[in-house]
C-alpha atoms as a PDB file:
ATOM      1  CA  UNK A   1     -11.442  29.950 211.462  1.00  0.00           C
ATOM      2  CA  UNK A   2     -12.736  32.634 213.812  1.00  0.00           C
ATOM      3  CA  UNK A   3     -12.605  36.424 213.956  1.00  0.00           C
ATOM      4  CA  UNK A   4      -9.283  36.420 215.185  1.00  0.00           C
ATOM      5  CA  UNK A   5      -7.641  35.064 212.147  1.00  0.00           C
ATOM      6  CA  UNK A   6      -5.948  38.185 211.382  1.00  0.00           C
ATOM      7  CA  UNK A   7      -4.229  39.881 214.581  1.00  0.00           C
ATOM      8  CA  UNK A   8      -1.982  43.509 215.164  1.00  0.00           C
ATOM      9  CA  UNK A   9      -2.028  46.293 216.881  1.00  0.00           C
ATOM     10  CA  UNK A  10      -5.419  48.382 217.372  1.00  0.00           C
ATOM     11  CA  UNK A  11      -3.141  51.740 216.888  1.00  0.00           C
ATOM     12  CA  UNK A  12      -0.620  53.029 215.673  1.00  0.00           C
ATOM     13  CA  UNK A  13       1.390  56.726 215.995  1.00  0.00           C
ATOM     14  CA  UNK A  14       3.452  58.306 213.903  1.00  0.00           C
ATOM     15  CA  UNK A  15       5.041  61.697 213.531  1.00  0.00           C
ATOM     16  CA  UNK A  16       4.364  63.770 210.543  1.00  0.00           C
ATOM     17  CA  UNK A  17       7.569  62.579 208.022  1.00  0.00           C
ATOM     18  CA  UNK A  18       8.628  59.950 209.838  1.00  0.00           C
ATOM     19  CA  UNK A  19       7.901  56.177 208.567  1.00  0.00           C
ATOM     20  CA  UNK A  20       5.204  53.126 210.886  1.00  0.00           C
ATOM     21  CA  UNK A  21       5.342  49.764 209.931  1.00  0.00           C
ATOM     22  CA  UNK A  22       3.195  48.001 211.182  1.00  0.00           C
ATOM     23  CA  UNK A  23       2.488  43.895 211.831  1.00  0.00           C
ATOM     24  CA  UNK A  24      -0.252  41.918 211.128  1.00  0.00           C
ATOM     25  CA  UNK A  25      -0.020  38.199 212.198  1.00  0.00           C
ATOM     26  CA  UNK A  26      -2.509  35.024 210.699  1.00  0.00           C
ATOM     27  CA  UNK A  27      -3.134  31.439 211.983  1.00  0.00           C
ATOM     28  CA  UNK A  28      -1.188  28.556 210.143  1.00  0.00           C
ATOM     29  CA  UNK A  29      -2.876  27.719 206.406  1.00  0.00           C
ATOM     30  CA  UNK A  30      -2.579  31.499 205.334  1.00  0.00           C
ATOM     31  CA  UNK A  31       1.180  31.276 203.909  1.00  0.00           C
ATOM     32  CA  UNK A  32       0.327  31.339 200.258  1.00  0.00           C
ATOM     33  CA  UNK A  33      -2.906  33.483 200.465  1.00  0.00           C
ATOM     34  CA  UNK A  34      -2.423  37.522 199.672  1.00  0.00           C
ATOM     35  CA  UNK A  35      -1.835  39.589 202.014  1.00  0.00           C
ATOM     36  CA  UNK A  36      -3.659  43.223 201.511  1.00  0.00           C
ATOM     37  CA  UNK A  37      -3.467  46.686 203.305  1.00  0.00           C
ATOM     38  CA  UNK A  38      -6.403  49.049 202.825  1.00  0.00           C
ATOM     39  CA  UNK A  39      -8.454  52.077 203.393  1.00  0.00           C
ATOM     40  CA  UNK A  40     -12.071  50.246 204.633  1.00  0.00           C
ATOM     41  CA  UNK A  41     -14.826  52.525 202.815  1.00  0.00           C
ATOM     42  CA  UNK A  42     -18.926  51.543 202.489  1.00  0.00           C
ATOM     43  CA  UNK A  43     -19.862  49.114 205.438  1.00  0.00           C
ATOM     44  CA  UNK A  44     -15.725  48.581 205.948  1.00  0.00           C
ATOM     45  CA  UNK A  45     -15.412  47.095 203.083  1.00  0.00           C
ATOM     46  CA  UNK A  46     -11.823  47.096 200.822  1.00  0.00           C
ATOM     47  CA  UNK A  47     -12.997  47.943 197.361  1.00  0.00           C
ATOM     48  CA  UNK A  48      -9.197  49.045 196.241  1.00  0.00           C
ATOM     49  CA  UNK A  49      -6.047  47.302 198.079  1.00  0.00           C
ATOM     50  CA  UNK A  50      -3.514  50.095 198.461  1.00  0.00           C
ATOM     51  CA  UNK A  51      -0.922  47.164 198.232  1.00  0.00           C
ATOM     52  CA  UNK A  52      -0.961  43.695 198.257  1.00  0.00           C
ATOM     53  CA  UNK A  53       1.468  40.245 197.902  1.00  0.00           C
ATOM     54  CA  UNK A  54       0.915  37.976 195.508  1.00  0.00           C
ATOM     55  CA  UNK A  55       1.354  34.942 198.066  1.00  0.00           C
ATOM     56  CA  UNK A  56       5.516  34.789 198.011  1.00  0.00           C
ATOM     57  CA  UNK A  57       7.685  36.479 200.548  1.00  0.00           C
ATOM     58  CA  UNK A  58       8.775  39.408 197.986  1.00  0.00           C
ATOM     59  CA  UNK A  59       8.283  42.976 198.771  1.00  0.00           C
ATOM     60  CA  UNK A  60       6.334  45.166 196.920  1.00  0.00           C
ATOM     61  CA  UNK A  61       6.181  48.462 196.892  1.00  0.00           C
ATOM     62  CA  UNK A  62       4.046  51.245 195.253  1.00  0.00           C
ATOM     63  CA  UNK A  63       5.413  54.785 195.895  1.00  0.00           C
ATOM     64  CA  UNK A  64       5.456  55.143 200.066  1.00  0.00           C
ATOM     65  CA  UNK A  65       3.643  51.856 200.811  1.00  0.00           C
ATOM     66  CA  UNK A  66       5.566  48.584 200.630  1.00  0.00           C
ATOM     67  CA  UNK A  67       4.828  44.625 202.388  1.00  0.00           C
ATOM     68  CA  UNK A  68       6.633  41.929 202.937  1.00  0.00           C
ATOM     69  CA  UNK A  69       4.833  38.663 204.102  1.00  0.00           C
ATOM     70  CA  UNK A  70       7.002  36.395 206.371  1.00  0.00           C
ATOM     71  CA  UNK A  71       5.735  32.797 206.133  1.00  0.00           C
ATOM     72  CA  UNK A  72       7.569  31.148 208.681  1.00  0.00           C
ATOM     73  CA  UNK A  73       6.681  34.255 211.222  1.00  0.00           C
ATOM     74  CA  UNK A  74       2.837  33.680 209.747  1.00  0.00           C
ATOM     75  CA  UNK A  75       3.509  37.976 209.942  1.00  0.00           C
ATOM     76  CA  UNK A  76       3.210  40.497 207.297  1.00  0.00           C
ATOM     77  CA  UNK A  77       4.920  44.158 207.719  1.00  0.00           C
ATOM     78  CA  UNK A  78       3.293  47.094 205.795  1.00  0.00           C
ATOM     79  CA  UNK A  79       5.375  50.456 205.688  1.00  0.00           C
ATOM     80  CA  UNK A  80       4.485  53.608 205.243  1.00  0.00           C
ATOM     81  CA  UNK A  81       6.847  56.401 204.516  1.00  0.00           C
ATOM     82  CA  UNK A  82       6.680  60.027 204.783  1.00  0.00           C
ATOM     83  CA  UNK A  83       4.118  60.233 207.059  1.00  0.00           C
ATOM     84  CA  UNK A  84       1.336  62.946 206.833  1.00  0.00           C
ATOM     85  CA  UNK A  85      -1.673  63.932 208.315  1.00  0.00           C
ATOM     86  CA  UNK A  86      -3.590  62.717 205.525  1.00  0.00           C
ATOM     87  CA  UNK A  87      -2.666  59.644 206.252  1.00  0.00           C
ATOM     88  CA  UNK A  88      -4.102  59.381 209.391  1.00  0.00           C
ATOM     89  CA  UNK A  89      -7.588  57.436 209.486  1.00  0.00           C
ATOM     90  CA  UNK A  90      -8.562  53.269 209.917  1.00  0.00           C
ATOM     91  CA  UNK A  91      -7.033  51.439 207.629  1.00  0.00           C
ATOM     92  CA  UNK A  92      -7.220  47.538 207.532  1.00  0.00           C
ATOM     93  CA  UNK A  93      -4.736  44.621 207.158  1.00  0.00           C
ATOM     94  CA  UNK A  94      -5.761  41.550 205.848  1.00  0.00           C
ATOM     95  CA  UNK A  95      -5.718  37.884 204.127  1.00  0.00           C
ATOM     96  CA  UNK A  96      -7.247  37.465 200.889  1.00  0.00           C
ATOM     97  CA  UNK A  97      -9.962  34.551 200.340  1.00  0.00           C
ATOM     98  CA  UNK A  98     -11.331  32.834 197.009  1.00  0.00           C
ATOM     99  CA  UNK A  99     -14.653  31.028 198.274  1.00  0.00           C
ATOM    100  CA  UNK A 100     -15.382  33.358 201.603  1.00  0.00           C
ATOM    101  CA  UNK A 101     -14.934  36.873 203.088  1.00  0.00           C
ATOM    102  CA  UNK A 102     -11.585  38.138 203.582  1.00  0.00           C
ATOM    103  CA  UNK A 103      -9.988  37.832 206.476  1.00  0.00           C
ATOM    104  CA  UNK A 104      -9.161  41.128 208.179  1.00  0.00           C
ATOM    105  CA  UNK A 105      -7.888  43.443 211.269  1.00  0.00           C
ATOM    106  CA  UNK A 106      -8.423  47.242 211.512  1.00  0.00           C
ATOM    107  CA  UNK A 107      -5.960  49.021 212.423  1.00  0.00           C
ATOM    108  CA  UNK A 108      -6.026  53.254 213.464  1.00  0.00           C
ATOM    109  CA  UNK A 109      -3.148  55.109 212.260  1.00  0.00           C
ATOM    110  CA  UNK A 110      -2.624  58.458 214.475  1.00  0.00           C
END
């Protein structure tokens, strides 16, 4: 599988209080694998998810963040709520892997 594994948008824009969500796509195989959203820190790597899936199609959500993976789509939505400017920054959406690195895209949030 190549680098583009993992595609979305390269930016997103939100205003300050509104909500973004949003959409990462992945090539066919990925369905059960977790899906991740995180802040990229040392050499871009995710040290701390600031959610993930556990591989199903539920949502989870943890205070303003939530995802929802959609197999059949091969898509996964993250949502942010409340918008502010500390939230702005590169941020990265991703597939989780057991034997290699993580599949991932980066994404700008303005």
């Amino acid at each position: 599988t190549g680098s583009w594994a993992v595609t979305g948008p390269t930016q997103v824009m939100a205003e300050q209080s509104s909500s973004l969500a949003p959409s990462c796509s992945y090539e066919p195989g990925y369905e059960l694998h977790h899906k991740y959203w995180c802040r990229p820190g040392f050499l871009w790597f995710c040290f701390t998810y600031i959610i993930q899936t556990n591989g199903s199609e539920v949502m989870v959500t943890q205070g303003k963040v939530s995802i929802r993976d959609n197999h059949t789509a091969r898509s996964f939505t993250v949502t942010l709520d409340s918008v502010t400017p500390g939230d702005a920054g590169w941020y990265s959406c991703g597939v989780r892997r057991k034997l290699w690195f993580n599949l991932r895209h980066d994404i700008e949030v303005m």
